[in-house]
C-alpha atoms as a PDB file:
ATOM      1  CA  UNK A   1     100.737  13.321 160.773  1.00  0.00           C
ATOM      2  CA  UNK A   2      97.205  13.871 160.683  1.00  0.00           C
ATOM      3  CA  UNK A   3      95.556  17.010 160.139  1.00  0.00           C
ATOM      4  CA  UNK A   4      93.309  16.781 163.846  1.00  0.00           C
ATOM      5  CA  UNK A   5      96.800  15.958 164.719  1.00  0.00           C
ATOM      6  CA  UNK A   6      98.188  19.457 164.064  1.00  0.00           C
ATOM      7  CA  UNK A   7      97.134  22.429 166.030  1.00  0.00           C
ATOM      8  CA  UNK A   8      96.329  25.784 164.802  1.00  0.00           C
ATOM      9  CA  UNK A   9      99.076  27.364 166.109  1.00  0.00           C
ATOM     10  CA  UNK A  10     101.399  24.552 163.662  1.00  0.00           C
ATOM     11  CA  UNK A  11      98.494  25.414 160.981  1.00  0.00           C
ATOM     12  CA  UNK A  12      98.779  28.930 161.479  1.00  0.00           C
ATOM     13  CA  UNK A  13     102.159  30.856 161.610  1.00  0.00           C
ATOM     14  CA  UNK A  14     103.998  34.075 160.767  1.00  0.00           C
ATOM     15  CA  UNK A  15     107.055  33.492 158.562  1.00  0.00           C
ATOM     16  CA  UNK A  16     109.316  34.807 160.670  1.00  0.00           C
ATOM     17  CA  UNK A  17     108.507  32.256 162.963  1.00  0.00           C
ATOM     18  CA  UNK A  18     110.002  29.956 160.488  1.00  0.00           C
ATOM     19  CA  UNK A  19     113.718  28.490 160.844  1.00  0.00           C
ATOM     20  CA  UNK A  20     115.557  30.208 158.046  1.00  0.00           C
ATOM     21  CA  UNK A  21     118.393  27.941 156.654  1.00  0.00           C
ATOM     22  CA  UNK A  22     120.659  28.162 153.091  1.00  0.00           C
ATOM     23  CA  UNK A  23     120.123  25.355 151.121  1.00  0.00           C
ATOM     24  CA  UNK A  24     123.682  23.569 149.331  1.00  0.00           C
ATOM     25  CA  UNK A  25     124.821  24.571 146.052  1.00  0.00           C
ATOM     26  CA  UNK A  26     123.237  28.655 147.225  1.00  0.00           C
ATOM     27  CA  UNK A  27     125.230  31.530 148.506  1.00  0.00           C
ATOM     28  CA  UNK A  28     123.524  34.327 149.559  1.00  0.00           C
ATOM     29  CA  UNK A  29     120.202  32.977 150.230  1.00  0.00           C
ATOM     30  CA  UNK A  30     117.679  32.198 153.346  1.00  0.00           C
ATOM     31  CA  UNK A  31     115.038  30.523 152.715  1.00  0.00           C
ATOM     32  CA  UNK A  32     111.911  29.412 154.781  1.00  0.00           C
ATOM     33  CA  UNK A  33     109.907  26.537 154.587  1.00  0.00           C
ATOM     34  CA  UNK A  34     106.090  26.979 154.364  1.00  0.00           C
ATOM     35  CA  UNK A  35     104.775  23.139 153.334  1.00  0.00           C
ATOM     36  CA  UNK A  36     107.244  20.226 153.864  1.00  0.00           C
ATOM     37  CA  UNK A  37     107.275  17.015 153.507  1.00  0.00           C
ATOM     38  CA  UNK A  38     105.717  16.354 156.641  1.00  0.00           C
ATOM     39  CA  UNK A  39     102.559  17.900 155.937  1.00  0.00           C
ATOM     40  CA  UNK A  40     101.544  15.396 153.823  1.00  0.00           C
ATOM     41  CA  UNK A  41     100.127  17.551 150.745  1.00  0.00           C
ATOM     42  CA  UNK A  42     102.689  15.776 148.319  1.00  0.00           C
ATOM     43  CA  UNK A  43     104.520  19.124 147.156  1.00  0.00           C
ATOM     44  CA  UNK A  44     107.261  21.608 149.134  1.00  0.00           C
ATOM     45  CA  UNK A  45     106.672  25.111 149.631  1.00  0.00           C
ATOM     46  CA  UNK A  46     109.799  27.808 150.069  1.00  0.00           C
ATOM     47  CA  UNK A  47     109.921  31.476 150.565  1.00  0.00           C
ATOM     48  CA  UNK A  48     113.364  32.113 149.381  1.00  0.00           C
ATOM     49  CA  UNK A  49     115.468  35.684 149.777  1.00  0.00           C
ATOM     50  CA  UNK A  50     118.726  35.811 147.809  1.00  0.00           C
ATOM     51  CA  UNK A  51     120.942  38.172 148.281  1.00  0.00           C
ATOM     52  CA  UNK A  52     122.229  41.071 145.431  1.00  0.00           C
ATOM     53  CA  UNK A  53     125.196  38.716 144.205  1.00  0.00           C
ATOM     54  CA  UNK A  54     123.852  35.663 145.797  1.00  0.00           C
ATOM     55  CA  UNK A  55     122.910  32.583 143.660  1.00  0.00           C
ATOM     56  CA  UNK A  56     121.692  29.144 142.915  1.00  0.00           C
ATOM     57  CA  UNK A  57     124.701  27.628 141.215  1.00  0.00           C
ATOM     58  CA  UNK A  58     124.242  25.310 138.276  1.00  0.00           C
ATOM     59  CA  UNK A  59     122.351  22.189 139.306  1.00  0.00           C
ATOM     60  CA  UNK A  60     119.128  19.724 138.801  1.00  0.00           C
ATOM     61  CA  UNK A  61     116.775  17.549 140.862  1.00  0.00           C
ATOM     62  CA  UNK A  62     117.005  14.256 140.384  1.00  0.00           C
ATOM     63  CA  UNK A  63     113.003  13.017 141.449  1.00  0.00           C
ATOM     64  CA  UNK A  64     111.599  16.727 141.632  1.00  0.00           C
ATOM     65  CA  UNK A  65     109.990  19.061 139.421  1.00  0.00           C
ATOM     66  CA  UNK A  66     110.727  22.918 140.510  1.00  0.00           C
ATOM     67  CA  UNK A  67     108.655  25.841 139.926  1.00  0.00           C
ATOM     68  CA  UNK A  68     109.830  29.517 140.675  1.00  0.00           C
ATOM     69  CA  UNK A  69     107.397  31.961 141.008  1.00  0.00           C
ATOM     70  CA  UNK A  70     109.653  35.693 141.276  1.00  0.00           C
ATOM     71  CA  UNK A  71     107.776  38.150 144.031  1.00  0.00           C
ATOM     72  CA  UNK A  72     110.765  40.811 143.968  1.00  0.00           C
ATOM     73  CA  UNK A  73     113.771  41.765 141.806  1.00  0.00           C
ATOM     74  CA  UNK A  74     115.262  40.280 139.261  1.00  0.00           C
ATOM     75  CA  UNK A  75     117.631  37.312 138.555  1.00  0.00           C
ATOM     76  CA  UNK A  76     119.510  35.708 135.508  1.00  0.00           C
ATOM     77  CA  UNK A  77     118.411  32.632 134.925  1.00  0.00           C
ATOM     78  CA  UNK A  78     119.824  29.258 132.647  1.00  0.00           C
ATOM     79  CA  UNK A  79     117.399  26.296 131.971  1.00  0.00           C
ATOM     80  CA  UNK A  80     119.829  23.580 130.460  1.00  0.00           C
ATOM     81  CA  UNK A  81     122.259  24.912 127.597  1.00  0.00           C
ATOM     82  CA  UNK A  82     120.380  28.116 126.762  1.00  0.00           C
ATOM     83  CA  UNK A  83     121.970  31.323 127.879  1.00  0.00           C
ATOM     84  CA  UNK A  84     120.855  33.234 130.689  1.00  0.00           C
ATOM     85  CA  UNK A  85     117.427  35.014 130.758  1.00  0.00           C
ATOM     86  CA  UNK A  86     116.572  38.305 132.744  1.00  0.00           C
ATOM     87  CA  UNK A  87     113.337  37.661 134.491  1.00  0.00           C
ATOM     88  CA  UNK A  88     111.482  39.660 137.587  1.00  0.00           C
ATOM     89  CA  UNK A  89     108.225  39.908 139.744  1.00  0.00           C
ATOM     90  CA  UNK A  90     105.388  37.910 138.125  1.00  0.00           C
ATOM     91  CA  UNK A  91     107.751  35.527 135.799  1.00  0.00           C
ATOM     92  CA  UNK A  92     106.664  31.719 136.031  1.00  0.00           C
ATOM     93  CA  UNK A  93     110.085  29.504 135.819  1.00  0.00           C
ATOM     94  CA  UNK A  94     108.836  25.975 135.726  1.00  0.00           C
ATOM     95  CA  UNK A  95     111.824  23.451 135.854  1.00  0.00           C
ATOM     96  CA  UNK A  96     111.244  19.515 134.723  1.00  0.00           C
ATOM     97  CA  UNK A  97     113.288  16.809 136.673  1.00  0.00           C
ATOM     98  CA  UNK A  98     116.835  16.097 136.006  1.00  0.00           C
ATOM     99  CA  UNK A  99     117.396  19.811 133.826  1.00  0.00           C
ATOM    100  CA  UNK A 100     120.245  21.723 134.937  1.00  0.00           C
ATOM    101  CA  UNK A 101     119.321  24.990 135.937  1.00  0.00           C
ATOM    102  CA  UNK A 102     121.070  28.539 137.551  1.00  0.00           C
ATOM    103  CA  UNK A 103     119.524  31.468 139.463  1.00  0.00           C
ATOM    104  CA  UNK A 104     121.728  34.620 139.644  1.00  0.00           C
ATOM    105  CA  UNK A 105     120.463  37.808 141.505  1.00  0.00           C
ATOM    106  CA  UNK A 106     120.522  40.713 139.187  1.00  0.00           C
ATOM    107  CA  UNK A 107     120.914  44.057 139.914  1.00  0.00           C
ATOM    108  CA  UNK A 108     121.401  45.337 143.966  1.00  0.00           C
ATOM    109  CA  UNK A 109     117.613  44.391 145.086  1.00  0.00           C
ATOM    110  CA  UNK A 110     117.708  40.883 146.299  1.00  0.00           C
ATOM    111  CA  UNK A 111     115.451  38.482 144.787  1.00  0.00           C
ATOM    112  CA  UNK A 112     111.914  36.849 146.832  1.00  0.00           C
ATOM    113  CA  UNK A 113     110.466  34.212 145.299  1.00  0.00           C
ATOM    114  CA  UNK A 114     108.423  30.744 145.843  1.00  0.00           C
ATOM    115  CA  UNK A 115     109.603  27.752 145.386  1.00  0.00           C
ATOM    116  CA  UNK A 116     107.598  24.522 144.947  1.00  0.00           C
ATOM    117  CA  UNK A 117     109.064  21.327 144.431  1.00  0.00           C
ATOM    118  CA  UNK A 118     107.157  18.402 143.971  1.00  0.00           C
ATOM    119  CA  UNK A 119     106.896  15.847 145.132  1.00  0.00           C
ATOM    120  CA  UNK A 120     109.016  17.656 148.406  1.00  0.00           C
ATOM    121  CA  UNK A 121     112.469  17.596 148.216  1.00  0.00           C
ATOM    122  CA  UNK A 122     114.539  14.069 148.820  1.00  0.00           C
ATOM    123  CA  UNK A 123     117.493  12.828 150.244  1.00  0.00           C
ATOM    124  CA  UNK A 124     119.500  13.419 146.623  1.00  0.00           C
ATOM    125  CA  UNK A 125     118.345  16.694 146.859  1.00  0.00           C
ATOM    126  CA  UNK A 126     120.427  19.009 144.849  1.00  0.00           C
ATOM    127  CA  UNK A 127     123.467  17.556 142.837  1.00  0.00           C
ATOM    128  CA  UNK A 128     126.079  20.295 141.285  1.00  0.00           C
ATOM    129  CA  UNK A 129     126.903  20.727 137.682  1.00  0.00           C
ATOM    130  CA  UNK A 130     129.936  22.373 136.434  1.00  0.00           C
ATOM    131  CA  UNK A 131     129.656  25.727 134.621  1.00  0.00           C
ATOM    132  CA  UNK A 132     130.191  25.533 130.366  1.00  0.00           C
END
């Protein structure tokens, strides 16, 4: 889709106007897409709300690289075999292809963050790994 092809109100929206969905492998958690795939910019854009006791459970990307960017509260979170690590607003998580990785909400605030995948999110999506 061109970008003459897009009008401003597609160019220009509130996030609520969003559809909210939870992606697989998550409990507790809506999330809202701000750039897919469709846009054409070669990355994916997410405004994600988990819920206190929600999480990601243990999994990886097979083709995409993730980066977390925390807005509010705080999460535990596992990159590959190390243990957990307590991070909150303004912690960078960057996540390479293929590593396992878990996102638990800490604490009774529910965590906001962005999520950026790139390139945008494909049809493997997210594949499961069992807990050590």
């Amino acid at each position: 889709m061109s970008d003459a092809a897009l009008s401003t109100d597609q160019l220009i929206q509130y996030v609520s106007e969003l559809p909210a969905y939870s992606p697989p492998a998550h409990s507790g958690t809506v999330n809202r897409r701000l750039v897919g795939r469709e846009f054409g910019a070669g990355f994916e854009m997410i405004l994600g709300r988990v819920a206190p006791d929600g999480e990601a459970s243990r999994h990886y990307h097979v083709d995409e690289a993730q980066i977390v960017f925390i807005l509010k509260g705080e999460a535990d979170v596992a990159l590959g075999d190390e243990p957990p690590r307590r991070c909150g607003p303004g912690t960078v998580i960057r996540i390479p292809k293929g590593l396992a990785h878990e996102v638990v909400t800490a604490g009774d605030e529910a965590l906001e963050c962005l999520v950026l995948y790139a390139p945008p999110l494909g049809p493997h999506g997210f594949v499961e790994v069992p807990r050590k």
